[in-house]
N, C-alpha and C. Protein backbone atom coordinates (compact mmCIF):
# COMPACT_ATOMS: atom_id res chain seq x y z
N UNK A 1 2.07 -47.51 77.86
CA UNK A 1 2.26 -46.66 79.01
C UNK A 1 3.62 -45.99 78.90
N UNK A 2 3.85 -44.86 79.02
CA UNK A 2 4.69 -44.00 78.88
C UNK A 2 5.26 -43.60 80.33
N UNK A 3 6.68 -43.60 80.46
CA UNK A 3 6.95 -42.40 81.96
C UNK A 3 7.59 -41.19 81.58
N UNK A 4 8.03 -40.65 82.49
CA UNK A 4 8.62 -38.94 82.06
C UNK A 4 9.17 -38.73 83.61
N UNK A 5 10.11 -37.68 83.58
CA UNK A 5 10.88 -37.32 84.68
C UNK A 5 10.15 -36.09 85.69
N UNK A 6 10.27 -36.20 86.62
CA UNK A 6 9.86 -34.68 87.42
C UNK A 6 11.18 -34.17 88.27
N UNK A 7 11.19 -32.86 88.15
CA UNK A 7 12.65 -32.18 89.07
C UNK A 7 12.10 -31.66 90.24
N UNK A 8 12.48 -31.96 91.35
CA UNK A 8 12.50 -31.79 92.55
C UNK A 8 12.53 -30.50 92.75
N UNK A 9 11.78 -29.47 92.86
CA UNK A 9 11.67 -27.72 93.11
C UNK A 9 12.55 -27.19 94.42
N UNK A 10 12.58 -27.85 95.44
CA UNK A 10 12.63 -27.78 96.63
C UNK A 10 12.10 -28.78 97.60
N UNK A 11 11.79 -28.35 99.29
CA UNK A 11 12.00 -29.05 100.37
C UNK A 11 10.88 -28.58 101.53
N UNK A 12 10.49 -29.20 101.64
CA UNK A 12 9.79 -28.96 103.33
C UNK A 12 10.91 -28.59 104.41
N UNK A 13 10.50 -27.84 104.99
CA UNK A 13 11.90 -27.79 106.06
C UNK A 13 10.70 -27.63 107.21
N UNK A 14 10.78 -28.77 108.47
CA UNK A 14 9.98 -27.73 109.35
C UNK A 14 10.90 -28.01 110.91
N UNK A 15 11.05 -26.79 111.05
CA UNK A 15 12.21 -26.81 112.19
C UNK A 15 11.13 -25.44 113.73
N UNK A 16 11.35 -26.37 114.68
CA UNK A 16 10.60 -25.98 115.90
C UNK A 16 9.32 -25.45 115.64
N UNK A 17 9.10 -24.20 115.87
CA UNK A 17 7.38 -23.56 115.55
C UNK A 17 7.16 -22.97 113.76
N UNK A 18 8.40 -23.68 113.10
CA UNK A 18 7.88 -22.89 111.76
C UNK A 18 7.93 -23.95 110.52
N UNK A 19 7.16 -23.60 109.39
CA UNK A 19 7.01 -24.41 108.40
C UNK A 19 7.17 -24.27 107.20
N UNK A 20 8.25 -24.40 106.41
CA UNK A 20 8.53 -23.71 104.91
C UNK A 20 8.53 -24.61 104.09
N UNK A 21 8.47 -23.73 102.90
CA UNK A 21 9.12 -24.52 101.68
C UNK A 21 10.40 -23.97 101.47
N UNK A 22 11.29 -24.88 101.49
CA UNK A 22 12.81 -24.20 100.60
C UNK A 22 12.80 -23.93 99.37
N UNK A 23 12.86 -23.23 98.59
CA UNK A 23 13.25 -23.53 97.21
C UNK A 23 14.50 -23.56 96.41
N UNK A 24 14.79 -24.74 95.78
CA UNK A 24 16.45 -24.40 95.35
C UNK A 24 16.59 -23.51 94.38
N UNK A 25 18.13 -22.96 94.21
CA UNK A 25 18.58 -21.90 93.47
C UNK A 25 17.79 -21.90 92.20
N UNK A 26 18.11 -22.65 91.19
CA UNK A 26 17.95 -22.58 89.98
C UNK A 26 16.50 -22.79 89.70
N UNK A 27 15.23 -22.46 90.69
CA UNK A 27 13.88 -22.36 90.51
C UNK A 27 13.24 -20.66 91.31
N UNK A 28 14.53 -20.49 91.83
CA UNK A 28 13.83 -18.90 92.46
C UNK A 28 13.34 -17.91 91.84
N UNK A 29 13.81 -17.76 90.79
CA UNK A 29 13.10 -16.84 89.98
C UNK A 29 11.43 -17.27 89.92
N UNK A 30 11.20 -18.52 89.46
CA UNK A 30 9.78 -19.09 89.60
C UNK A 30 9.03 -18.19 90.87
N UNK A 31 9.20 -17.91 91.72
CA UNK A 31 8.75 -17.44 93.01
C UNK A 31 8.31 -15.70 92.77
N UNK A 32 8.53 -15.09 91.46
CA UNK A 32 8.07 -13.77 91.43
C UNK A 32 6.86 -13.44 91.69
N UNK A 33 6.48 -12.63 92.83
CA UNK A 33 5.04 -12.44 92.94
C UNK A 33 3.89 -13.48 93.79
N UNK A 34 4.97 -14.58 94.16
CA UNK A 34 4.00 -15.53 94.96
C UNK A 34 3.55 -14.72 96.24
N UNK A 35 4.34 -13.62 96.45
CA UNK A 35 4.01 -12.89 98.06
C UNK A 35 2.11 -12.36 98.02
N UNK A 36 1.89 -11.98 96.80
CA UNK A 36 0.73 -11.24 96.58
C UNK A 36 -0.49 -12.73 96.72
N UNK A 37 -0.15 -13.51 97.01
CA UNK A 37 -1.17 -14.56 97.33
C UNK A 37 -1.50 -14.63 98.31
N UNK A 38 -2.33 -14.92 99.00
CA UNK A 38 -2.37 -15.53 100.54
C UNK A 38 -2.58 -17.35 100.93
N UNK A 39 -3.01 -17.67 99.33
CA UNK A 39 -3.03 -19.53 99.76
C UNK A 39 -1.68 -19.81 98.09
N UNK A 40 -1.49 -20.97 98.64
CA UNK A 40 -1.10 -21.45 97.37
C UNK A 40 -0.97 -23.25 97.81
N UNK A 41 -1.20 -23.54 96.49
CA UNK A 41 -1.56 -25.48 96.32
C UNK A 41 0.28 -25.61 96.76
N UNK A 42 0.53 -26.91 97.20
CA UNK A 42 2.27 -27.61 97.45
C UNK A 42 1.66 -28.22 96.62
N UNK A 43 2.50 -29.13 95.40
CA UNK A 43 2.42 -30.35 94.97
C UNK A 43 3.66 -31.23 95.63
N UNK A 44 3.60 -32.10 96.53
CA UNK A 44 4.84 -33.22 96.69
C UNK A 44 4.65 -34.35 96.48
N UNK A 45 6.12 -34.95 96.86
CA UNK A 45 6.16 -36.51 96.56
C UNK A 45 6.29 -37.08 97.93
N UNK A 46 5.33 -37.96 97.91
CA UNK A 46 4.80 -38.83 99.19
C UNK A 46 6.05 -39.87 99.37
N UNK A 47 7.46 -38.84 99.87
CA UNK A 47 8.31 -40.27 99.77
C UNK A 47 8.78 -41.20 100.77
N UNK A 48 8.16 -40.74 101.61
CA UNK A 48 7.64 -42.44 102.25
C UNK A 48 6.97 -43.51 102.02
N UNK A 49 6.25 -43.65 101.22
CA UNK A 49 5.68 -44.22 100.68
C UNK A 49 6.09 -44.91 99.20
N UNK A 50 6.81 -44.30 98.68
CA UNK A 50 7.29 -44.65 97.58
C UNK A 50 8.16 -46.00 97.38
N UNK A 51 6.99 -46.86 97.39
CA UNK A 51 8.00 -48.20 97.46
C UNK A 51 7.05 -49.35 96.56
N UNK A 52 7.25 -50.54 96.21
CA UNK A 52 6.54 -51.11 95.40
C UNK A 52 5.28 -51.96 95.87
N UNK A 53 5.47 -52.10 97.04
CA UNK A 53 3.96 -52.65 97.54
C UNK A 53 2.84 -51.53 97.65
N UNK A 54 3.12 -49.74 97.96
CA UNK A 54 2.51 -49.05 98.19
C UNK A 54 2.01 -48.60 96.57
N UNK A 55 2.86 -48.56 95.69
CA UNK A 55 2.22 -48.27 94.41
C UNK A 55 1.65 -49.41 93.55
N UNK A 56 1.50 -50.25 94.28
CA UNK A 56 0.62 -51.29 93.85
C UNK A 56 -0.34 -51.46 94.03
N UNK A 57 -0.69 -50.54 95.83
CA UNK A 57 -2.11 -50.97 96.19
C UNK A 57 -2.90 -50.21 95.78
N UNK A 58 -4.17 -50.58 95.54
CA UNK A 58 -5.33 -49.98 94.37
C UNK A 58 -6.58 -49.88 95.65
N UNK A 59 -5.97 -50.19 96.54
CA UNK A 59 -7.56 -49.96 97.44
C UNK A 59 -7.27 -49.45 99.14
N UNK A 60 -7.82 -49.40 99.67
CA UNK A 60 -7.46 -47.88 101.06
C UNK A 60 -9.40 -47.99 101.63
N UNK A 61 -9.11 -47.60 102.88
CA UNK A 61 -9.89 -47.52 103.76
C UNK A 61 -9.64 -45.91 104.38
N UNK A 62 -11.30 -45.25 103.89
CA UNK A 62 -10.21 -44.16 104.55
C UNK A 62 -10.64 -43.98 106.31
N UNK A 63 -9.66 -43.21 106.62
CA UNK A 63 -9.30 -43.01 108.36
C UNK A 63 -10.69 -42.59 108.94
N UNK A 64 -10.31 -42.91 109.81
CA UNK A 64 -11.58 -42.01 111.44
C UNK A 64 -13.07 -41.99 110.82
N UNK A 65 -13.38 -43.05 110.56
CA UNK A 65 -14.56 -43.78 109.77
C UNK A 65 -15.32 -44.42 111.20
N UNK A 66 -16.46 -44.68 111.61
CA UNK A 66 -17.24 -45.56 112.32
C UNK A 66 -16.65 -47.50 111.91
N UNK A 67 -16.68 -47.16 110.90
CA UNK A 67 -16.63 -48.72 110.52
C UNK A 67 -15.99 -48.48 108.82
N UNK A 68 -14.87 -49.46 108.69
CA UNK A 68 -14.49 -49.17 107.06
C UNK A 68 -15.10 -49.30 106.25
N UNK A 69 -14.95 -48.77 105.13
CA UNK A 69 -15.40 -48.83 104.16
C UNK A 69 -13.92 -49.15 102.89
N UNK A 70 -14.08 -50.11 102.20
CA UNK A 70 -12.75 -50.02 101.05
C UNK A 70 -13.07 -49.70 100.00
N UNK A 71 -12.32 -48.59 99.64
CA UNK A 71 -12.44 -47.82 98.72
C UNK A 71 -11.73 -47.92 97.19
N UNK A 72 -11.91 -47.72 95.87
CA UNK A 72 -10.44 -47.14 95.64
C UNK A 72 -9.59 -46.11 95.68
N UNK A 73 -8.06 -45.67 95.61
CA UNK A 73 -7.50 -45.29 96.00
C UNK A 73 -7.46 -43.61 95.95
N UNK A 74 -8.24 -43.87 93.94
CA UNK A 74 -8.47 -42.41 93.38
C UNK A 74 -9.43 -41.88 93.84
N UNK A 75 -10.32 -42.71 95.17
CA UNK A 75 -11.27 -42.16 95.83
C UNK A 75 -10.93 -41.93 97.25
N UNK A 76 -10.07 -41.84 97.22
CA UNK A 76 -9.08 -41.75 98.60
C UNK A 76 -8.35 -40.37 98.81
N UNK A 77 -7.96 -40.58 99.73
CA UNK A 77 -6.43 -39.42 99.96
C UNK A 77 -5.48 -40.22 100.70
N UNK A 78 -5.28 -41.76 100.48
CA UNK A 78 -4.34 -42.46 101.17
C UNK A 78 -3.12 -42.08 100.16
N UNK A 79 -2.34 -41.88 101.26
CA UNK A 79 -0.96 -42.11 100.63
C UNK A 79 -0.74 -42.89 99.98
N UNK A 80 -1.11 -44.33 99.89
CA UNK A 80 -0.65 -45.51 98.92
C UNK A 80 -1.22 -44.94 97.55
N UNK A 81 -0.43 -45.11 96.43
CA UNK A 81 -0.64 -44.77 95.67
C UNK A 81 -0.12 -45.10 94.03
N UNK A 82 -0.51 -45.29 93.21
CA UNK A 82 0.47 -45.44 92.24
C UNK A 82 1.99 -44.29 92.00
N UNK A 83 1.16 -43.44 91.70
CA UNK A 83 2.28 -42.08 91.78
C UNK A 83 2.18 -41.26 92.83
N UNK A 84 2.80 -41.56 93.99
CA UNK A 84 2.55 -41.12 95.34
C UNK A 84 2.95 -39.29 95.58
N UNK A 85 1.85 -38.82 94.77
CA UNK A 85 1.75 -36.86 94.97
C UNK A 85 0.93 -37.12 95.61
N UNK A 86 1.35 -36.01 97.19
CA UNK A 86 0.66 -35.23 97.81
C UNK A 86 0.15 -33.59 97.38
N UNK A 87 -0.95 -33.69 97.58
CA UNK A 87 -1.60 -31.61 97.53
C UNK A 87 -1.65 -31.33 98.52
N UNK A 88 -1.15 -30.01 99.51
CA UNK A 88 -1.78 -29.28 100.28
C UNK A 88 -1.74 -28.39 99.88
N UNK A 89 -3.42 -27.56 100.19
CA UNK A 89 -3.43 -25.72 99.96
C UNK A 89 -2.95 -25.53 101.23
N UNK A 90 -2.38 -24.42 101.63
CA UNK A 90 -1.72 -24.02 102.34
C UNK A 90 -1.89 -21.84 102.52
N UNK A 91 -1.83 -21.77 103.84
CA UNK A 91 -1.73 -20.28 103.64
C UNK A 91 -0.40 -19.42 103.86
N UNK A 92 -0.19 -18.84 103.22
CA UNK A 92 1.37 -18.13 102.75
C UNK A 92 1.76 -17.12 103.49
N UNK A 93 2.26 -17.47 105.06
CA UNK A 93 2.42 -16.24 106.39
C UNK A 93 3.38 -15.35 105.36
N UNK A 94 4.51 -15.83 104.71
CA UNK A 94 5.90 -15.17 104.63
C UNK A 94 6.75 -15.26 103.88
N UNK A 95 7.21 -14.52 102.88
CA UNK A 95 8.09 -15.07 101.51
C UNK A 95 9.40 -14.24 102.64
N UNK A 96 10.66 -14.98 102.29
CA UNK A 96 11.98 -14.76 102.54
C UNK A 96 12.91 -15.30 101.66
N UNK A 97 13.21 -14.58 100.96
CA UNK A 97 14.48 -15.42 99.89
C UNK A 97 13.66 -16.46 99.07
N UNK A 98 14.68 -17.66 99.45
CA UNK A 98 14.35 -18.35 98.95
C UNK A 98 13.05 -19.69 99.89
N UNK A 99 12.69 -18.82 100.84
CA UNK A 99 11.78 -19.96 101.43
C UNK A 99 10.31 -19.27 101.90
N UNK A 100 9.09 -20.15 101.68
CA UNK A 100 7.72 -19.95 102.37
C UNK A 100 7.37 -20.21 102.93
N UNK A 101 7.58 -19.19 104.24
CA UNK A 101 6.95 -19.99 105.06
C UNK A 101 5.02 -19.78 105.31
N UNK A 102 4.65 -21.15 105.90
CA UNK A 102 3.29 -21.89 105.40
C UNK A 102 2.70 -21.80 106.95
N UNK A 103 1.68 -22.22 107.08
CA UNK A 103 1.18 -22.30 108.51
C UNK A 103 1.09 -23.56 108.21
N UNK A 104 0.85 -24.50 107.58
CA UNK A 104 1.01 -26.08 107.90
C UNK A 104 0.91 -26.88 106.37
N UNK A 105 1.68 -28.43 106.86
CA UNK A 105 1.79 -29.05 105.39
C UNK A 105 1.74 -30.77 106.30
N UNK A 106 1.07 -31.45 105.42
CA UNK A 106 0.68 -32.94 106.01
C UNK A 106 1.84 -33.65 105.53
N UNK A 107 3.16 -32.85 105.50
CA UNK A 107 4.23 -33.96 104.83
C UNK A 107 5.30 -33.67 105.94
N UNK A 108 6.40 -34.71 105.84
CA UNK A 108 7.23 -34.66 106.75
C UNK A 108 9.02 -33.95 106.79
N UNK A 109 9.75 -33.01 107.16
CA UNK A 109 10.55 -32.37 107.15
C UNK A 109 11.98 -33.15 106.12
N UNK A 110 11.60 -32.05 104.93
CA UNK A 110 12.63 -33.38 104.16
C UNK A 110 11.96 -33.61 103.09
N UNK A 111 10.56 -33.90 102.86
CA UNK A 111 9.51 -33.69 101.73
C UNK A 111 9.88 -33.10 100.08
N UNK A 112 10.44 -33.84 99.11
CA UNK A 112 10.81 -33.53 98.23
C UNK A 112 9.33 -32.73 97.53
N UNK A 113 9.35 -31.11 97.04
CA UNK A 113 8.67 -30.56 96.58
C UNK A 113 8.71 -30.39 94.91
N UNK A 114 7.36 -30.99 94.15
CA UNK A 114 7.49 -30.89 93.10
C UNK A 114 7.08 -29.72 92.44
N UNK A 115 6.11 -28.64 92.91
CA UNK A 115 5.26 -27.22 92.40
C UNK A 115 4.50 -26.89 93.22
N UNK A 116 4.77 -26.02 92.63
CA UNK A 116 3.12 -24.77 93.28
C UNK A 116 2.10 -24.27 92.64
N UNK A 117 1.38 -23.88 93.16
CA UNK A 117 -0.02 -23.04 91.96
C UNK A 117 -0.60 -21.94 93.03
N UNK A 118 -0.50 -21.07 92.65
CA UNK A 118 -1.51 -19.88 93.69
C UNK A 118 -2.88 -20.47 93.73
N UNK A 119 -3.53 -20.46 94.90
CA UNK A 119 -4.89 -20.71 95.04
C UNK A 119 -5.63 -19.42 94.34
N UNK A 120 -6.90 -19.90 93.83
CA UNK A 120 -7.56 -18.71 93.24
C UNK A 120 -8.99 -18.68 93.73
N UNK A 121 -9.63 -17.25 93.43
CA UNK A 121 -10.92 -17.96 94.06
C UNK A 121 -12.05 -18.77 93.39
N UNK A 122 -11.37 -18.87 91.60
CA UNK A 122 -12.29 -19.96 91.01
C UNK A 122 -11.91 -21.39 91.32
N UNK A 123 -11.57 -21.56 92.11
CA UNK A 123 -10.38 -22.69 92.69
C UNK A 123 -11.91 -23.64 93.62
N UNK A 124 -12.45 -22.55 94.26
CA UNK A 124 -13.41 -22.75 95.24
C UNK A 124 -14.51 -23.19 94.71
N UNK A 125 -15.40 -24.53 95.12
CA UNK A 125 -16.56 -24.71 95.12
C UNK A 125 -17.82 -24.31 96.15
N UNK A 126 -18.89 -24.42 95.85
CA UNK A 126 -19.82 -24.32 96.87
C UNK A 126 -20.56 -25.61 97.39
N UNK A 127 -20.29 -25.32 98.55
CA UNK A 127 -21.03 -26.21 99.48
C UNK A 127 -22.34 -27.33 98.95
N UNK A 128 -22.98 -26.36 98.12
CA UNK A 128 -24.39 -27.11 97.55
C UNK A 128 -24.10 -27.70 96.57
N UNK A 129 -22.76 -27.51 95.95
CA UNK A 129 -22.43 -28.16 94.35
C UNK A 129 -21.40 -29.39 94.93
N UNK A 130 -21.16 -29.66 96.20
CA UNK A 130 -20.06 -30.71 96.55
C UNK A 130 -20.95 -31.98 96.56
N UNK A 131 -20.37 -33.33 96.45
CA UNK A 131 -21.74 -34.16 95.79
C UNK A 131 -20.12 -35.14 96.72
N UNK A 132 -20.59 -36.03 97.83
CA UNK A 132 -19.43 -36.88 98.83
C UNK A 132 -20.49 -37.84 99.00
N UNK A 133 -19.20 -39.18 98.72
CA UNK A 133 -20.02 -40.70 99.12
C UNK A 133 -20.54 -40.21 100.88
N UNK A 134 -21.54 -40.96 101.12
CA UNK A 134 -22.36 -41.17 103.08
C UNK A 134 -20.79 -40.85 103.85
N UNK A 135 -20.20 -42.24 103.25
CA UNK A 135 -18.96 -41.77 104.58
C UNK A 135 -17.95 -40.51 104.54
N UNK A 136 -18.03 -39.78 103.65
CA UNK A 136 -17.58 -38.28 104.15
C UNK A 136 -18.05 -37.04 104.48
N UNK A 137 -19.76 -37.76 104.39
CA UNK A 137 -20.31 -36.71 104.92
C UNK A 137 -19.86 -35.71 105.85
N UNK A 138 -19.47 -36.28 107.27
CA UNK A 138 -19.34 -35.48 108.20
C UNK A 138 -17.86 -34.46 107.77
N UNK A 139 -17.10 -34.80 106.39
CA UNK A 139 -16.33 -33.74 106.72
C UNK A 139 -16.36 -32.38 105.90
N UNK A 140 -18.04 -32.02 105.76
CA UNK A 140 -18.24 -30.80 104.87
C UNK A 140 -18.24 -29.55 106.07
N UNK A 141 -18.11 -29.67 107.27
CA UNK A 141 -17.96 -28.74 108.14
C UNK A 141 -16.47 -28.22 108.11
């Protein structure tokens, strides 16, 4: 098993009614042309979570279920995780400098940001090709 380093891109900032990404200096250039998108993927680091009982646990129940079900984790979207990355797609109100602002992100103000990816529309599946264990049925709406 091998590790490797990741550099921190930037920051969640979310202050009263608005929601960005910061990006630090020496990655702005990276940002040419992100305006012409309207979604783009966050990759972050879940760092709350980042601790040694949470990257240990291999199994998760996921939320707002009738009754649990335990899962594993890579069948999850629990935060616990071995390598605790979060994804949100996100839609892209506003490039300013160095920050995007987002209409929403499931991470918390402070959120060390590892990348981005423009959403595309081969990005998208169809409805009839999505194949979800019983208990997530209800969230293809």
């Amino acid at each position: 098993m091998s590790s490797f380093g990741i550099h921190q891109i930037g920051e969640v900032k979310i202050e009263k009614e608005s929601c960005c990404i910061e990006i630090y200096q020496p990655y702005i250039s990276g940002l040419r042309h992100i305006e012409k998108f309207s979604h783009i993927f966050i990759l972050w680091w879940i760092s709350m979570r980042d601790n040694p009982t949470d990257r240990s646990n291999l199994l998760a129940s996921p939320p707002k279920l009738e009754k649990p079900v335990e899962t594993g984790v890579f069948s999850s979207r629990s935060p616990a995780r071995p390598n605790p990355i979060g994804l949100t797609k996100v839609k892209l109100l506003e490039v300013k400098n160095n920050r995007l602002y987002i209409d929403r992100i499931d991470a918390i103000d402070g959120t060390p940001v590892l990348d981005i990816k423009p959403y595309l529309p081969g990005d998208s599946v169809k409805m009839s090709d999505i194949k979800l264990p019983d208990w997530f049925k209800n969230l293809k709406d």
